[in-house]
N, C-alpha and C. Protein backbone atom coordinates (compact mmCIF):
# COMPACT_ATOMS: atom_id res chain seq x y z
N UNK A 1 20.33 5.58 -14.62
CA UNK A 1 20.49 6.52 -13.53
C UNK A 1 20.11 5.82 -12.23
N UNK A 2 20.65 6.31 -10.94
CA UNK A 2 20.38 5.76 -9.97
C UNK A 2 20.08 6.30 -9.20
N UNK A 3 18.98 6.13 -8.68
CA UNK A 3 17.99 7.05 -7.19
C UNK A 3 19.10 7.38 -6.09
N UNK A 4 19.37 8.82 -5.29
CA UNK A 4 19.59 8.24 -4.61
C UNK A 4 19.17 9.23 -3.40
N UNK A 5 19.28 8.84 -2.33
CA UNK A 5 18.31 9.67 -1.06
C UNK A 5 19.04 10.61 -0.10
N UNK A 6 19.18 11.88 0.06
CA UNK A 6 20.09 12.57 0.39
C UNK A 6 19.41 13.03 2.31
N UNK A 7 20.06 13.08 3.50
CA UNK A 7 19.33 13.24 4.33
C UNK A 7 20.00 14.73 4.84
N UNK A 8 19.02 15.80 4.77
CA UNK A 8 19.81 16.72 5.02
C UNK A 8 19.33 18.02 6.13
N UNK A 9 19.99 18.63 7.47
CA UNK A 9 19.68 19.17 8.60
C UNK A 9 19.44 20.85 7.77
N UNK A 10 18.30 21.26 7.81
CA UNK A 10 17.80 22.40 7.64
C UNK A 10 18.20 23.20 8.56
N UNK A 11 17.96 24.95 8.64
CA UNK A 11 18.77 25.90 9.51
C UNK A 11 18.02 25.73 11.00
N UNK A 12 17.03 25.29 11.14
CA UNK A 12 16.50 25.21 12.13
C UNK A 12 16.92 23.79 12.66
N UNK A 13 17.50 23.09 12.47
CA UNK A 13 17.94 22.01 13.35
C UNK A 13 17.02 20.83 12.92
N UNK A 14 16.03 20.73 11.83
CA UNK A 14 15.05 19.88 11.47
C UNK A 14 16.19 19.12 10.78
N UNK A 15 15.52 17.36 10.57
CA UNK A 15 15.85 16.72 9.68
C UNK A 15 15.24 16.75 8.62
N UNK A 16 15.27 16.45 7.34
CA UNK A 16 14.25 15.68 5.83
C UNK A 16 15.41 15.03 4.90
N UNK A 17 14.75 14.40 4.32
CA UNK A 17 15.02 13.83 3.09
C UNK A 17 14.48 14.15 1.66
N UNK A 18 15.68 13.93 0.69
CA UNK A 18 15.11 14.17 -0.45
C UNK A 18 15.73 13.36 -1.23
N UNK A 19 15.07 12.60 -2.51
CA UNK A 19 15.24 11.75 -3.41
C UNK A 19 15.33 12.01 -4.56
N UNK A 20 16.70 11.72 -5.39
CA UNK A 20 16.40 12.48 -7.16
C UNK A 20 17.43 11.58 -7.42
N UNK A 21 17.46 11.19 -8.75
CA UNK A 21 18.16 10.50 -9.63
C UNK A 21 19.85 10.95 -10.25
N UNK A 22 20.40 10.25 -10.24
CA UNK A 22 21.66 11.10 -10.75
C UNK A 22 22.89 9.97 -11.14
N UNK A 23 23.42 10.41 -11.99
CA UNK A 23 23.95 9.48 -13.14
C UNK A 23 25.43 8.60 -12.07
N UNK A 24 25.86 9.40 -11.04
CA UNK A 24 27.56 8.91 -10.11
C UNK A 24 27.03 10.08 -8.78
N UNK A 25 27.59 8.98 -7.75
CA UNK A 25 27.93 9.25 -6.51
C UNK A 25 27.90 10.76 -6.27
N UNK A 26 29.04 10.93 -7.70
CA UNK A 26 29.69 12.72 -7.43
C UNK A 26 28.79 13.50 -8.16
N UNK A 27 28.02 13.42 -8.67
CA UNK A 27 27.09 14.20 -9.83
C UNK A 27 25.73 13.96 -8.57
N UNK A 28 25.19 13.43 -7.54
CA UNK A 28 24.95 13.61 -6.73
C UNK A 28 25.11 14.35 -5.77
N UNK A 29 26.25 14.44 -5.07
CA UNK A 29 26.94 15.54 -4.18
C UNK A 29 26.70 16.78 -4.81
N UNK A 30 27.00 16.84 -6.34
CA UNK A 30 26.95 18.66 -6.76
C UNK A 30 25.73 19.08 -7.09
N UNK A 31 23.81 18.00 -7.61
CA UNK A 31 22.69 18.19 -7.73
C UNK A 31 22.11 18.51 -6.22
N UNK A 32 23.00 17.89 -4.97
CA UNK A 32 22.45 18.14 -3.61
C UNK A 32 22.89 20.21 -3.38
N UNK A 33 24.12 19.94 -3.47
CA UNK A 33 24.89 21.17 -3.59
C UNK A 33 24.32 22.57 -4.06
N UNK A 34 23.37 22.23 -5.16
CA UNK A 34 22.95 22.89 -6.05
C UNK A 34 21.24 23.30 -5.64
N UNK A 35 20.83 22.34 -5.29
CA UNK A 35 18.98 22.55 -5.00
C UNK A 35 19.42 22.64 -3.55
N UNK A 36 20.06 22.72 -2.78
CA UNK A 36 19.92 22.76 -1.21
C UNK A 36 21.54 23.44 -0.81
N UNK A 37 21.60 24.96 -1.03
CA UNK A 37 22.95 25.58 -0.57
C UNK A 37 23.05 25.32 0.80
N UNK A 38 21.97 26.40 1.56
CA UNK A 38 22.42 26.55 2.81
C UNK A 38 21.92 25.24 3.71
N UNK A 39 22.08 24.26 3.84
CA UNK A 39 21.51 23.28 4.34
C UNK A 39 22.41 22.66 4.43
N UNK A 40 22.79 21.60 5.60
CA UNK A 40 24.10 20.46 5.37
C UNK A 40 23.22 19.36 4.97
N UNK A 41 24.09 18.47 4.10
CA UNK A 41 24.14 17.03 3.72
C UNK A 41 24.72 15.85 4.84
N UNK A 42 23.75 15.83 5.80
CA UNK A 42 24.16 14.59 7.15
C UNK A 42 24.70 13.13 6.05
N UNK A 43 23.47 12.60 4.80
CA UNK A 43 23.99 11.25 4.63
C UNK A 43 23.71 11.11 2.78
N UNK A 44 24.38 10.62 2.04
CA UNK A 44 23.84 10.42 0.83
C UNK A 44 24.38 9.05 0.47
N UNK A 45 22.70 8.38 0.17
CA UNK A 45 23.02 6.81 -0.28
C UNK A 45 22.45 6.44 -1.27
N UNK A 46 23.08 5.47 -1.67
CA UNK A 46 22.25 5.08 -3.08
C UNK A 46 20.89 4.16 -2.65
N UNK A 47 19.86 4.07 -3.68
CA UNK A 47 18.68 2.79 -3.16
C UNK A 47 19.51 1.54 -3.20
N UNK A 48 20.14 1.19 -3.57
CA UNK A 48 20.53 -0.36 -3.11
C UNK A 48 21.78 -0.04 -1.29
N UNK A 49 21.80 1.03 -1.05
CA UNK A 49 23.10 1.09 0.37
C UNK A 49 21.67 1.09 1.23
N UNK A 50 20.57 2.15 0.96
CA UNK A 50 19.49 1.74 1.91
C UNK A 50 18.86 0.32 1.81
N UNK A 51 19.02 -0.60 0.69
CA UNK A 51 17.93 -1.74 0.89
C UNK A 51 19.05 -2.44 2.07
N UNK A 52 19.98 -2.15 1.37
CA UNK A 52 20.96 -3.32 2.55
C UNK A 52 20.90 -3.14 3.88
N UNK A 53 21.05 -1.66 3.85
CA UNK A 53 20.57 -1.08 6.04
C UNK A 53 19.58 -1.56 6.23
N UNK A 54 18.75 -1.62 5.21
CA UNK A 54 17.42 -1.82 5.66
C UNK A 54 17.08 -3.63 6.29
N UNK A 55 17.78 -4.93 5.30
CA UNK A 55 17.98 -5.48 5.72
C UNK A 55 18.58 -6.08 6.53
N UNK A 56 19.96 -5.22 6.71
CA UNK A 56 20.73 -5.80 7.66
C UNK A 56 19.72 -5.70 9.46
N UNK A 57 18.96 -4.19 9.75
CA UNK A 57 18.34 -3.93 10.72
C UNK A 57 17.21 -5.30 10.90
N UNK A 58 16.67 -5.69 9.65
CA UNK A 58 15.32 -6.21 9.88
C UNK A 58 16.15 -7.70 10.33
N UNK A 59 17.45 -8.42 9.35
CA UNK A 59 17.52 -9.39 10.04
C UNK A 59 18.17 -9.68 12.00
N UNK A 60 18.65 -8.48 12.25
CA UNK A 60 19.33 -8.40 13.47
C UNK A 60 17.50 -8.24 14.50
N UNK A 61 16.04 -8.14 14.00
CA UNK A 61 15.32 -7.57 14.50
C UNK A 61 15.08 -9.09 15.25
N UNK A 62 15.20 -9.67 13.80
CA UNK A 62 14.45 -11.45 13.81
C UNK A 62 15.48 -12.31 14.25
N UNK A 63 16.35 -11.64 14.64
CA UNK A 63 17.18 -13.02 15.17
C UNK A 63 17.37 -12.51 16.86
N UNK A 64 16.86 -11.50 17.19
CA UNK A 64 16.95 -10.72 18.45
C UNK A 64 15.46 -11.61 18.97
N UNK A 65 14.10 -11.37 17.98
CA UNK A 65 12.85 -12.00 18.38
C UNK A 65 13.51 -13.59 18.45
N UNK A 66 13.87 -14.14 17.59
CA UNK A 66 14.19 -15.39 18.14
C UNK A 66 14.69 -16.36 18.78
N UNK A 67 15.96 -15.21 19.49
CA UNK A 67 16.48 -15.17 20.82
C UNK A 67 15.90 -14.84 22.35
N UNK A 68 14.75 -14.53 22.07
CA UNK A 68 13.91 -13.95 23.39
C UNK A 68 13.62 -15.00 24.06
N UNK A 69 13.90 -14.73 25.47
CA UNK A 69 13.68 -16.06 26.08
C UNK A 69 12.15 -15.90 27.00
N UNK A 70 12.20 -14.56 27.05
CA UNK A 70 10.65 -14.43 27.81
C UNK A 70 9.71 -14.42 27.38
N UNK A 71 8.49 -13.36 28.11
CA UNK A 71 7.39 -13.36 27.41
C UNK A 71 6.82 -12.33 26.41
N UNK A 72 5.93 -13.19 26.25
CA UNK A 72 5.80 -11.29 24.40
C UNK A 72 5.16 -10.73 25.23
């Protein structure tokens, strides 16, 4: 099974997240569907689509720091 992290806008305009396991993409969409009716689904990713955002941000962070030409 594969984690995956659903980000979703509550009636009041709040953001959260929630994390649960689920066997496909689409068996995801209908466990979100199911524990969270009235609520929209802004993003649903798997843990490996976040490690990659996650790295792609951190290496654009370090190559931005190592482009700095001024002072820290």
């Amino acid at each position: 099974m594969t984690t995956y992290h659903a980000t979703l806008k509550g009636e009041d305009g709040s953001d959260f997240v929630r994390e649960f396991k689920a066997h496909s993409k689409a068996k995801a969409w209908a466990r979100v569907k199911e524990l969270y009716p009235d609520f929209r689904c802004i993003q649903l990713e798997s843990q490996s689509q976040l490690e990659r955002g996650n790295a792609r941000i951190y290496r654009f962070h370090v190559m931005a720091m190592d482009n700095y030409e001024g002072d820290y």
